[in-house]
N, C-alpha and C. Protein backbone atom coordinates (compact mmCIF):
# COMPACT_ATOMS: atom_id res chain seq x y z
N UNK A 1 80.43 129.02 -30.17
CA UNK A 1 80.29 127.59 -30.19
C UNK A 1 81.60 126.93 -30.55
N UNK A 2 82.50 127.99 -30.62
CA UNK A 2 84.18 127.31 -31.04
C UNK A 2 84.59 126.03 -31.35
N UNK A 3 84.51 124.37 -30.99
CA UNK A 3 84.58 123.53 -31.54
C UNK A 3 83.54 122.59 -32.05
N UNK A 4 83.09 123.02 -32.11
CA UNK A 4 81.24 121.93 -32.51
C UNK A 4 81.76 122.09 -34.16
N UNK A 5 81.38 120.51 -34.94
CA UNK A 5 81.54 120.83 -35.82
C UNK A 5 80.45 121.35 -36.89
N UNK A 6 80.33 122.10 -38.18
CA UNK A 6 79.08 122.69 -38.72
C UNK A 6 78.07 122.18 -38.57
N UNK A 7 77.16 122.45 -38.95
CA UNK A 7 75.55 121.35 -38.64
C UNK A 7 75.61 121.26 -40.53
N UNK A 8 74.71 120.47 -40.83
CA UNK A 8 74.87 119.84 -42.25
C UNK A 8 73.49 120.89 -42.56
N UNK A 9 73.79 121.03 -43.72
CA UNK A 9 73.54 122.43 -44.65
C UNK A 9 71.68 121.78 -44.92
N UNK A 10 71.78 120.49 -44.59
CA UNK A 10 70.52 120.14 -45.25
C UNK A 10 69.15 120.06 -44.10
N UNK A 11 69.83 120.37 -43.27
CA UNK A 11 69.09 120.51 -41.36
C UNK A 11 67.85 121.35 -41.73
N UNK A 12 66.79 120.76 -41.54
CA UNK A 12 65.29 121.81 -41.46
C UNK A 12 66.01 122.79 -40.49
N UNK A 13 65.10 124.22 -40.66
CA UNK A 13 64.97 125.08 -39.44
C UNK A 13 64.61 124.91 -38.12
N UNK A 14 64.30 124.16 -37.84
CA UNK A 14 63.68 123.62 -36.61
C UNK A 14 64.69 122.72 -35.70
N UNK A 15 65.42 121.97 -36.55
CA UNK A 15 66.30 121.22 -36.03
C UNK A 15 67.68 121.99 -36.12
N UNK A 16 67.70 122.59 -36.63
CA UNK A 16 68.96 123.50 -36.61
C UNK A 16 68.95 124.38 -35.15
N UNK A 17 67.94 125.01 -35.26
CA UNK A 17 67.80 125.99 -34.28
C UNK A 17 67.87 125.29 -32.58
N UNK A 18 67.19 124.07 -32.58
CA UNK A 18 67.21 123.22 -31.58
C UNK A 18 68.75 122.67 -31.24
N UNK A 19 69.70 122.13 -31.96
CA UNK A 19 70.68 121.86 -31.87
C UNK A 19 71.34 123.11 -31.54
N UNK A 20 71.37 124.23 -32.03
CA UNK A 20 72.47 125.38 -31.88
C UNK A 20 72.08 125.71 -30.47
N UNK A 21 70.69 125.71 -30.27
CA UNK A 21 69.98 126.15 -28.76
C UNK A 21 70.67 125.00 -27.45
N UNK A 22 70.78 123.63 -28.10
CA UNK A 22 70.98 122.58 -26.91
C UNK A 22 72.80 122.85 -26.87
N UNK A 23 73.90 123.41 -27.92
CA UNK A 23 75.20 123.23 -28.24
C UNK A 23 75.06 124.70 -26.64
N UNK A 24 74.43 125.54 -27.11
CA UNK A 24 74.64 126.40 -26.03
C UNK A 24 74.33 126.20 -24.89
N UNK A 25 73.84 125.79 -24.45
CA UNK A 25 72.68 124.94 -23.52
C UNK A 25 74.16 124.11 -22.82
N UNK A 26 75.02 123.24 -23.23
CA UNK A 26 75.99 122.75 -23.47
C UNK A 26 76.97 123.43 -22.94
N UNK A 27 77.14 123.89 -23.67
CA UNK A 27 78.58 125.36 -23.39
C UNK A 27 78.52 126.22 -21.99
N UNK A 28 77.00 126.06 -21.95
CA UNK A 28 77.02 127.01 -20.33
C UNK A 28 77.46 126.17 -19.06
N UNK A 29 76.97 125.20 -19.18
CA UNK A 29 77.22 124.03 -18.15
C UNK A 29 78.94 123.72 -17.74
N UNK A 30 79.89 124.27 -18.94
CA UNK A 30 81.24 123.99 -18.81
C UNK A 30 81.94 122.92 -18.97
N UNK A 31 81.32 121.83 -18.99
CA UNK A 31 81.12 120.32 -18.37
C UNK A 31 82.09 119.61 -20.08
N UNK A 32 82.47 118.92 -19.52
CA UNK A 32 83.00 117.95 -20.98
C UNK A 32 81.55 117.01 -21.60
N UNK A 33 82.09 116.31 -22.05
CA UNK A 33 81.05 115.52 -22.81
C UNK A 33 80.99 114.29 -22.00
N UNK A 34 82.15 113.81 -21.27
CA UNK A 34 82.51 112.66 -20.52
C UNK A 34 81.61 113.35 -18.93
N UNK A 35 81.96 114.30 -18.69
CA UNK A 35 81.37 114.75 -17.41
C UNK A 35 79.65 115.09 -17.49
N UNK A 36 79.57 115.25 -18.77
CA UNK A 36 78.33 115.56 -18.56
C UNK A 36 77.18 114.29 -18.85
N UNK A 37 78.04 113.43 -19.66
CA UNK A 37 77.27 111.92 -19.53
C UNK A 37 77.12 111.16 -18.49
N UNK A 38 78.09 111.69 -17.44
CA UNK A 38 78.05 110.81 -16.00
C UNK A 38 77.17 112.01 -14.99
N UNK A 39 76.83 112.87 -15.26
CA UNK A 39 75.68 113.81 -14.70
C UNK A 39 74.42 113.45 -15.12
N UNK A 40 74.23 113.24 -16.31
CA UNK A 40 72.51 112.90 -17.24
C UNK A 40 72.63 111.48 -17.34
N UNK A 41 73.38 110.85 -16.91
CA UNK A 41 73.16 108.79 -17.22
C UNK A 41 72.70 108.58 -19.45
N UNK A 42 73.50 109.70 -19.56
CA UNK A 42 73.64 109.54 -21.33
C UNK A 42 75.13 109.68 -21.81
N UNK A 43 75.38 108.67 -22.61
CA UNK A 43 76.81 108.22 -22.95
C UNK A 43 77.54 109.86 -23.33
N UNK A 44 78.87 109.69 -23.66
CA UNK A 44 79.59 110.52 -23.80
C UNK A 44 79.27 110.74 -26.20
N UNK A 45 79.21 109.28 -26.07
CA UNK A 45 78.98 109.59 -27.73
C UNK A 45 77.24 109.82 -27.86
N UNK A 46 76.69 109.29 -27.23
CA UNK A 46 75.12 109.66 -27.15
C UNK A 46 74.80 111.69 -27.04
N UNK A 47 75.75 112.13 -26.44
CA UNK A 47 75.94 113.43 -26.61
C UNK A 47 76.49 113.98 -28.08
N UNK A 48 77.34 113.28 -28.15
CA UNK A 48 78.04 113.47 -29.77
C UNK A 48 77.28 113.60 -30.66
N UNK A 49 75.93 112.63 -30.68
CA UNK A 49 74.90 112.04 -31.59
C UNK A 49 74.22 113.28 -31.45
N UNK A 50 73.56 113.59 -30.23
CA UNK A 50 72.68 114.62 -30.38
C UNK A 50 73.25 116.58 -30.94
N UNK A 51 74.46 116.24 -29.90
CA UNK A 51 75.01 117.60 -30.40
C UNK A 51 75.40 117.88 -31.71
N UNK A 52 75.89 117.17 -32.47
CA UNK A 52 75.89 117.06 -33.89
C UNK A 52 74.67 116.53 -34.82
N UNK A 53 73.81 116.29 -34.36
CA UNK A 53 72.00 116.61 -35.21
C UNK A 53 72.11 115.04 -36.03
N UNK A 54 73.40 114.07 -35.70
CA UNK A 54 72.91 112.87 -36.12
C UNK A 54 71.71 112.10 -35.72
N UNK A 55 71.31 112.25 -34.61
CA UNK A 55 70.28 111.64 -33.85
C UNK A 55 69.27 113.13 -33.53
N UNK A 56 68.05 112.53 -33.10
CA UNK A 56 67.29 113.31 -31.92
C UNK A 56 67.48 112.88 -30.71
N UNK A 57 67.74 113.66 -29.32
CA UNK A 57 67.62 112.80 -28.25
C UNK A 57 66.81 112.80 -27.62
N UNK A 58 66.01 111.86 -26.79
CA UNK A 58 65.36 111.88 -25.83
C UNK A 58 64.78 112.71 -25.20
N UNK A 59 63.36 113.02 -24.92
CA UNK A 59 63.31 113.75 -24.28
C UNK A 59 64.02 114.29 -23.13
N UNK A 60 63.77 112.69 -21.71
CA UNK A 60 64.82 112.88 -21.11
C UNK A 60 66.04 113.71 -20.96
N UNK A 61 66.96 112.64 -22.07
CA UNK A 61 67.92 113.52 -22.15
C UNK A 61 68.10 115.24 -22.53
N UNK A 62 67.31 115.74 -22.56
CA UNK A 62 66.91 117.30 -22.62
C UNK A 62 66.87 117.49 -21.62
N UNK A 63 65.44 116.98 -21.00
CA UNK A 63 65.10 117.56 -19.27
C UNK A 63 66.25 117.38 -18.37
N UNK A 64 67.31 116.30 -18.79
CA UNK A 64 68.87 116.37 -18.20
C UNK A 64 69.61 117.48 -17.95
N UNK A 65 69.88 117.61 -19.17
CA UNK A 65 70.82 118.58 -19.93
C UNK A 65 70.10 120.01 -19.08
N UNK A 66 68.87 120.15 -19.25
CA UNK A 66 68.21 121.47 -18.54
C UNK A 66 68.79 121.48 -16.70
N UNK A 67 68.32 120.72 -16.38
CA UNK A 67 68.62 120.22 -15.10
C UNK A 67 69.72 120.71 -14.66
N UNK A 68 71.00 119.84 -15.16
CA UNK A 68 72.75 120.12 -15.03
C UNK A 68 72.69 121.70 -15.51
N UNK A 69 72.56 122.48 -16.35
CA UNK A 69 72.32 123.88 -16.68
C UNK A 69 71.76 124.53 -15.99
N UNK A 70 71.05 124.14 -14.53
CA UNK A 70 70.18 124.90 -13.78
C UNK A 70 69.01 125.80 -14.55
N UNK A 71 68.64 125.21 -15.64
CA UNK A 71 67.32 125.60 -16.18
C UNK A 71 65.95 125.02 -15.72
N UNK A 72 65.10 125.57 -15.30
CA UNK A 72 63.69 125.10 -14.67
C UNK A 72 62.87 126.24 -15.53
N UNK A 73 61.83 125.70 -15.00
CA UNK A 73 60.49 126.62 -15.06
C UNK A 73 60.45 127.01 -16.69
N UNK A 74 59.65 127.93 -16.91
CA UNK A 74 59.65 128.27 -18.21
C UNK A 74 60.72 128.39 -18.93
N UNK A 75 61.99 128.45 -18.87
CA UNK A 75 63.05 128.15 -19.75
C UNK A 75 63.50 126.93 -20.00
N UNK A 76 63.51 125.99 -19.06
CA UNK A 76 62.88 124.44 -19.24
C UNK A 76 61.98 123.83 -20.08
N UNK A 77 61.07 124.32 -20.38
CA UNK A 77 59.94 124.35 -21.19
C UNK A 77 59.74 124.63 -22.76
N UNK A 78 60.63 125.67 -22.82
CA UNK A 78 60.59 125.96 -24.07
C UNK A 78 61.77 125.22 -24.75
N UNK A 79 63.07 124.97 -23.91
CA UNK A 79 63.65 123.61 -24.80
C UNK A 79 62.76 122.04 -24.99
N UNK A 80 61.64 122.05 -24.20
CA UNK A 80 60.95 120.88 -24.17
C UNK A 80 60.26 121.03 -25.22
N UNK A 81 59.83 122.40 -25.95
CA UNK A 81 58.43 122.89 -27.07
C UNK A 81 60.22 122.73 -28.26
N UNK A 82 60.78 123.38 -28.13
CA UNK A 82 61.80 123.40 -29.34
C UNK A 82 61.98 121.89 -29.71
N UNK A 83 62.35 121.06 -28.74
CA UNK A 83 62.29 119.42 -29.02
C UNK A 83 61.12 118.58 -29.71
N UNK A 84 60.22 119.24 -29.13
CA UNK A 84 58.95 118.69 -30.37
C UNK A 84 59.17 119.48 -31.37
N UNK A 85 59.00 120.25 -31.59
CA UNK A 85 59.39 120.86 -33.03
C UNK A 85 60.07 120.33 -33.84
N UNK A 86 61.57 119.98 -33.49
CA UNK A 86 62.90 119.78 -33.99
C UNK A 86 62.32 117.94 -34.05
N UNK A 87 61.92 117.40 -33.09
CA UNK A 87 61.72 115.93 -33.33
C UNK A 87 60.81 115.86 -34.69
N UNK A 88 59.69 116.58 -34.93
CA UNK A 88 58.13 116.30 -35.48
C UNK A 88 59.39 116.59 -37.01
N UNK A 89 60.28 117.74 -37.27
CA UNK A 89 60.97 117.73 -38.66
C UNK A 89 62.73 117.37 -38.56
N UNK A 90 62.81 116.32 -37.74
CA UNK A 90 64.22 115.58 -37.92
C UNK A 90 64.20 114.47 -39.07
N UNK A 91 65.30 114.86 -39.82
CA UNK A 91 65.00 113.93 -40.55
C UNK A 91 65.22 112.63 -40.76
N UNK A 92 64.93 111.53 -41.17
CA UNK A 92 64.63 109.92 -40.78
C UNK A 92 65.14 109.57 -41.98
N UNK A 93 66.11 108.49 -41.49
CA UNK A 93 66.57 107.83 -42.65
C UNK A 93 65.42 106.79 -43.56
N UNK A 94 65.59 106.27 -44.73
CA UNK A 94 64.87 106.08 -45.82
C UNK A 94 64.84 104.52 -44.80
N UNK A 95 63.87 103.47 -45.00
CA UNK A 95 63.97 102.25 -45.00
C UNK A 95 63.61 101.06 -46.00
N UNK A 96 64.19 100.67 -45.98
CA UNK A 96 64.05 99.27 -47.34
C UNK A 96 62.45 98.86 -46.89
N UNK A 97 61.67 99.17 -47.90
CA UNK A 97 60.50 98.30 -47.99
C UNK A 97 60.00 97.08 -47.23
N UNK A 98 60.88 96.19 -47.51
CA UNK A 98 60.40 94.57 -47.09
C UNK A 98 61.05 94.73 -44.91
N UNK A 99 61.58 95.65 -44.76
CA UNK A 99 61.67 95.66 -43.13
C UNK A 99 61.18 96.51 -42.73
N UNK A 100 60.18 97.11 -43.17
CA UNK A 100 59.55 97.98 -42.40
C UNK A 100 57.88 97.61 -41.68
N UNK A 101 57.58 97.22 -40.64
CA UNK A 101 57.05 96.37 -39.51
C UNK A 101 55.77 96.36 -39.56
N UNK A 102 54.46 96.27 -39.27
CA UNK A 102 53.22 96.02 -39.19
C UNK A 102 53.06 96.80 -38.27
N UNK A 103 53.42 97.03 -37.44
CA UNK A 103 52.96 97.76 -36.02
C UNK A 103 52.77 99.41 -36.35
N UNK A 104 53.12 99.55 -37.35
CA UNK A 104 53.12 101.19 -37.75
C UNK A 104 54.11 102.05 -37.49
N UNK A 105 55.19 101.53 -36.98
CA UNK A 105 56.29 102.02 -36.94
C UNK A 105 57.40 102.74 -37.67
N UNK A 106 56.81 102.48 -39.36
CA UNK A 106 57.03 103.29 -40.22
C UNK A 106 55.77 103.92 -41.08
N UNK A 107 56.25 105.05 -41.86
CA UNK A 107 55.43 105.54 -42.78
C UNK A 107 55.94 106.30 -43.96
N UNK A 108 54.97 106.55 -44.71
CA UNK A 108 55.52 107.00 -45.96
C UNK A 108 56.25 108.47 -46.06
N UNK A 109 56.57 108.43 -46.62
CA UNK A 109 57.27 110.00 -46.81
C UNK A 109 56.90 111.07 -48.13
N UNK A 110 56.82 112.06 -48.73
CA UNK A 110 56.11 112.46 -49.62
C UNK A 110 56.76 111.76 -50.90
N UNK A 111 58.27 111.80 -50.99
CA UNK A 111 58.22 111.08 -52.13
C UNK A 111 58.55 109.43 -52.41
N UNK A 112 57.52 108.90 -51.25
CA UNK A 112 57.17 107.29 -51.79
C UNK A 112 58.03 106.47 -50.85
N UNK A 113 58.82 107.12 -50.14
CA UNK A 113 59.83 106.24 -49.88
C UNK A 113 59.21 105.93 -47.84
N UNK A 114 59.47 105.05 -47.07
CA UNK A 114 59.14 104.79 -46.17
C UNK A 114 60.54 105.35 -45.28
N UNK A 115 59.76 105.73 -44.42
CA UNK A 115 61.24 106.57 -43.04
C UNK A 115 60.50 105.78 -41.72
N UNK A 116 61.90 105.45 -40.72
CA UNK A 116 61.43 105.45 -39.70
C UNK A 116 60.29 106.17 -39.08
N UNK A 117 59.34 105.76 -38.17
CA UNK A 117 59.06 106.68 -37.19
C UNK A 117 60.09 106.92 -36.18
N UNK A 118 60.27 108.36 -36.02
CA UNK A 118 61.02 108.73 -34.14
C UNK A 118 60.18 108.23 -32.90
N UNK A 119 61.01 107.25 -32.53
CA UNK A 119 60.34 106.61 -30.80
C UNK A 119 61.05 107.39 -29.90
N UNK A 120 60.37 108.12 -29.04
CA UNK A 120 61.28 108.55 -28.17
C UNK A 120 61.89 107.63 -26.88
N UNK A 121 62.98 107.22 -26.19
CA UNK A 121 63.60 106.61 -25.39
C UNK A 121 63.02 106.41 -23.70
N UNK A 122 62.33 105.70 -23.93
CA UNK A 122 61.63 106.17 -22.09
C UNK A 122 61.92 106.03 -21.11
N UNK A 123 63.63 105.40 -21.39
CA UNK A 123 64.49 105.05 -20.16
C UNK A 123 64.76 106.39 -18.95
N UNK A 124 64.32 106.11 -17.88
CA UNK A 124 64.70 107.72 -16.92
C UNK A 124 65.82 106.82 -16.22
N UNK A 125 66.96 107.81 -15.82
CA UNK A 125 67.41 107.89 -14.53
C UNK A 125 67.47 107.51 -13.47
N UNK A 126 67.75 106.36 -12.83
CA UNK A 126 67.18 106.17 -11.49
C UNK A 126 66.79 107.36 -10.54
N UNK A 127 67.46 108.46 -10.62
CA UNK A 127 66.65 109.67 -9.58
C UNK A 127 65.73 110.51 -10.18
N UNK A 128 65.14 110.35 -11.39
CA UNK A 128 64.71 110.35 -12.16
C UNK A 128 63.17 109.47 -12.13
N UNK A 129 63.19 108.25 -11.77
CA UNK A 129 62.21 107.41 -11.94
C UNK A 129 61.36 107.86 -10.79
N UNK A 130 59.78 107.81 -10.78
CA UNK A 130 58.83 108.04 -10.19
C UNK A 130 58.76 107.03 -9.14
N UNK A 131 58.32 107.43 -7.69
CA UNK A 131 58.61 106.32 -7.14
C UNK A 131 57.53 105.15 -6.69
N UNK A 132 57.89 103.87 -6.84
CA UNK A 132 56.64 102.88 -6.83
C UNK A 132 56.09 102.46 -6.00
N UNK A 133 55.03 102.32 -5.96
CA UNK A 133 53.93 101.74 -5.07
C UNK A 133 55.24 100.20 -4.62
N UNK A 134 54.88 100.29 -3.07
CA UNK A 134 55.39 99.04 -2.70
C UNK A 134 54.83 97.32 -3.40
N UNK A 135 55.67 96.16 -3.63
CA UNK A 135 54.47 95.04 -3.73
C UNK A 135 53.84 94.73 -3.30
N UNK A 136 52.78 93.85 -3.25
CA UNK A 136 52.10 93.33 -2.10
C UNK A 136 53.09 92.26 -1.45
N UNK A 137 54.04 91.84 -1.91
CA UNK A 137 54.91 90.39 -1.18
C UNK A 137 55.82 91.04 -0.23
N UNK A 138 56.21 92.56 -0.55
CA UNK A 138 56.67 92.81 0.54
C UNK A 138 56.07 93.53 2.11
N UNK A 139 54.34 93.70 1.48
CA UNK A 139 53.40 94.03 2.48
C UNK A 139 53.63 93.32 3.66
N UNK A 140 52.88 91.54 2.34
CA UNK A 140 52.57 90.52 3.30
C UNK A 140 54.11 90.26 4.25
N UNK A 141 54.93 90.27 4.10
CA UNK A 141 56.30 90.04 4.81
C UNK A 141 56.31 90.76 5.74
N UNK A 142 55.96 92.00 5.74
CA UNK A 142 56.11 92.85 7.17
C UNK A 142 54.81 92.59 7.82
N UNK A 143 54.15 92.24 6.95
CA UNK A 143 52.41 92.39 8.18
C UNK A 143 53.45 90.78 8.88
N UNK A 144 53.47 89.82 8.49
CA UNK A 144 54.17 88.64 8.79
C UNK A 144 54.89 89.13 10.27
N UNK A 145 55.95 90.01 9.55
CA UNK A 145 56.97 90.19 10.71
C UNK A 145 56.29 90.67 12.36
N UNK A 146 55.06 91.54 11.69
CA UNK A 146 54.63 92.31 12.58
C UNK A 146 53.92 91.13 13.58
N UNK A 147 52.92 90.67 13.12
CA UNK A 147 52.44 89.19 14.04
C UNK A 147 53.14 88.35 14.37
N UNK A 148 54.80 88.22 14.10
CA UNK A 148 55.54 87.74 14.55
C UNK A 148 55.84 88.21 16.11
N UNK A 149 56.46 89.47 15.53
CA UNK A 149 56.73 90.54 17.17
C UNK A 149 55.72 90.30 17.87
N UNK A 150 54.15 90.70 17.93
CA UNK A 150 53.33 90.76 18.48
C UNK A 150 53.23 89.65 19.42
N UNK A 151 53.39 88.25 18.75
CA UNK A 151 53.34 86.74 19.40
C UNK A 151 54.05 86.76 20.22
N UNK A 152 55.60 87.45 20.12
CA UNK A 152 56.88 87.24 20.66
C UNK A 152 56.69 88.18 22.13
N UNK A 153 56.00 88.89 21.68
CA UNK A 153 55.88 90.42 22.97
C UNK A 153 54.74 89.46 23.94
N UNK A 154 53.82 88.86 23.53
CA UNK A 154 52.71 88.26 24.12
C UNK A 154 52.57 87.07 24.90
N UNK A 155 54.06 86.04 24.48
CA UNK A 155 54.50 84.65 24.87
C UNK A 155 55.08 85.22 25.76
N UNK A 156 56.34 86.21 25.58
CA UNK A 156 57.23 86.79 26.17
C UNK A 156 56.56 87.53 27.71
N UNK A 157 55.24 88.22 27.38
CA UNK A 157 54.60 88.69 28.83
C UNK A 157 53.77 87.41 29.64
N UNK A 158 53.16 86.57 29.19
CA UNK A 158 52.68 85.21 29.58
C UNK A 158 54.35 84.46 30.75
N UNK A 159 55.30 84.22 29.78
CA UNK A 159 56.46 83.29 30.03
C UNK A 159 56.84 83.97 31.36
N UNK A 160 57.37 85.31 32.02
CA UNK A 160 57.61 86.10 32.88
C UNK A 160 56.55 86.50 34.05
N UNK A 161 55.39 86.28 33.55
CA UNK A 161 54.28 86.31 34.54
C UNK A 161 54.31 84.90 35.60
């Protein structure tokens, strides 16, 4: 793992193991940090964040990272099971009492103190994104166009007759 710097001594097992697993994961790909953020549509320091265990990332950004690595199928998978793992015991910074939200977005922690919840990021990729049902405004526009032609083909055989 030659330049990565240590992981912090205070890292659950879970998140340790996940990070050392994604640093390699990393390393196989060859890729810089700049090259590999313009491959996964995740910043160059957004990599920084995750590869150094400041952050959790995204699912996404995993199924990326797998992707560019030519990992599929069941080896795909099990960085997806290591990421829940490593997400469910990452640890969450403390939050001040009086900002922490109604919506449930935080909760307590064993000793009293309130931590974020982890949201995961649901932004995909544009090649990435599932693809959508057309609108109806652009239905009605072509059915439009279409009874347009039709009129035009129909005036057009009338006008020549």
């Amino acid at each position: 793992m030659g330049g990565w710097q240590p992981l912090p001594d205070e890292l659950p097992p879970e998140v340790r193991h996940f990070v050392t697993q994604l640093r390699l994961l990393k390393d196989r790909t060859g890729l810089s940090l700049v090259a590999l953020g313009a491959r996964t549509a995740y910043s160059k320091s957004s990599w920084q964040r995750y590869l150094n265990a400041v952050q959790p990332p995204p699912r996404q950004a995993v199924m990326a990272l797998c992707r560019v690595a030519g990992e599929s199928g069941e080896d795909a998978e099990r960085f997806v099971v290591r990421w829940e793992l490593a997400v469910h015991a990452w640890p969450r910074p403390a939050m001040p009492k009086e900002s922490s939200s109604s919506d449930g977005s935080s909760y307590g922690s064993s000793d009293g103190s309130e931590v974020e919840a982890y949201e995961d990021d649901p932004t995909l990729p544009w090649w990435d994104t599932p693809p959508q049902e057309p609108s109806r405004r652009l239905l009605y526009a072509a059915l439009g166009l279409a009874v347009v032609l039709v009129l035009t083909v129909v005036i057009g055989a009338f006008a020549v007759g």
